[in-house]
Protein backbone atom coordinates (compact mmCIF):
# COMPACT_ATOMS: atom_id res chain seq x y z
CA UNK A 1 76.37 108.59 91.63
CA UNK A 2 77.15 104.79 92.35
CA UNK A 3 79.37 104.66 89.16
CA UNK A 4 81.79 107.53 90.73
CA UNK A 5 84.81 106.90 92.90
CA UNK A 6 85.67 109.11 95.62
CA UNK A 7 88.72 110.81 95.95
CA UNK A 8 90.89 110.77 98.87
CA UNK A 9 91.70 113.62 100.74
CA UNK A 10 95.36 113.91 100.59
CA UNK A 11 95.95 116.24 103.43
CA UNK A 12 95.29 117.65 106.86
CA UNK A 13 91.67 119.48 106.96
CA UNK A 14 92.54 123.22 108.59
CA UNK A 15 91.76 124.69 111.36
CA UNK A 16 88.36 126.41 109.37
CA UNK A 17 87.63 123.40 107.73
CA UNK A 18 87.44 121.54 111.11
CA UNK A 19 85.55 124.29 112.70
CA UNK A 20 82.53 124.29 109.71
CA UNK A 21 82.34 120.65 110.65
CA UNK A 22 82.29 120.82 114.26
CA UNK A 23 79.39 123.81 113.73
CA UNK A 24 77.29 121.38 111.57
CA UNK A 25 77.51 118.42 113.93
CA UNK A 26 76.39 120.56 116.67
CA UNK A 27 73.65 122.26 115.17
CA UNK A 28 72.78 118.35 114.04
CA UNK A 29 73.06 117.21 117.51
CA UNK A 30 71.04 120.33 118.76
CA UNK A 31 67.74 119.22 116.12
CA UNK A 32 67.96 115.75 117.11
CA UNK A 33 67.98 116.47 121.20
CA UNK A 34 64.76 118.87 120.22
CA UNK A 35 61.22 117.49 120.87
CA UNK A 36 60.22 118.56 117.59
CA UNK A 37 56.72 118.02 118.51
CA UNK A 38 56.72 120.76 121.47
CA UNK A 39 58.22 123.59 119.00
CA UNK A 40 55.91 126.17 117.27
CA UNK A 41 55.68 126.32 113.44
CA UNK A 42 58.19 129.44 113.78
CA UNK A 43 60.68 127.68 115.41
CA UNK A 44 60.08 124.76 113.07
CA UNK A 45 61.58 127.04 110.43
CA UNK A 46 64.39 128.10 112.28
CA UNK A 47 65.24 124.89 112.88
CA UNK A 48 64.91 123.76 109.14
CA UNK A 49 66.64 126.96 107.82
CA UNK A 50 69.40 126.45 110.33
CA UNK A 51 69.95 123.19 108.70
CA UNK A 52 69.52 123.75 105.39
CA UNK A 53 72.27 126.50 106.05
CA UNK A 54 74.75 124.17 107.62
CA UNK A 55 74.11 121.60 104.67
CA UNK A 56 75.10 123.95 101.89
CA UNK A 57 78.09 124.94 104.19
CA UNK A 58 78.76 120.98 104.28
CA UNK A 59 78.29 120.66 100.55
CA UNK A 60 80.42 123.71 99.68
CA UNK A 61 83.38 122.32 101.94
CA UNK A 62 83.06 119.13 100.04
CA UNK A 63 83.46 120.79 97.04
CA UNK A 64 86.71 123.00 98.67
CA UNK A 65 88.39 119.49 99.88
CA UNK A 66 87.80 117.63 96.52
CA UNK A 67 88.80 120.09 94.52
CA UNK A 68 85.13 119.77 92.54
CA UNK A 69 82.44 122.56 91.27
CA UNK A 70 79.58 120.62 91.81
């Protein structure tokens, strides 16, 4: 929402935290590098359901650091 303002993070992420965002950049980095066009429709899913995994792992860490329920 462009009305709401964000709330800092007061403190250090852990050592889990850090590691859940290290896992979704990679798998991010991973899709990108991919020739999407050379990949079956199989591996298409994979790829989507990977990432679709990794954002609700993104959006529920978001929710652990803010201290929201959204």
């Amino acid at each position: 929402m462009p009305d709401e303002q964000p709330r800092p993070h007061t403190g250090p992420l852990t050592d889990l935290q850090r590691s859940r965002i290290d896992f979704a950049r990679r798998d991010l980095e991973n899709a990108r590098a991919t020739d999407l066009a050379q990949i079956d429709a199989a591996g298409l899913i994979l790829i989507v359901e990977r990432l679709r995994g990794r954002l609700a792992e993104v959006l529920d860490l978001v929710c652990e650091i803010t201290d929201t329920d959204a």
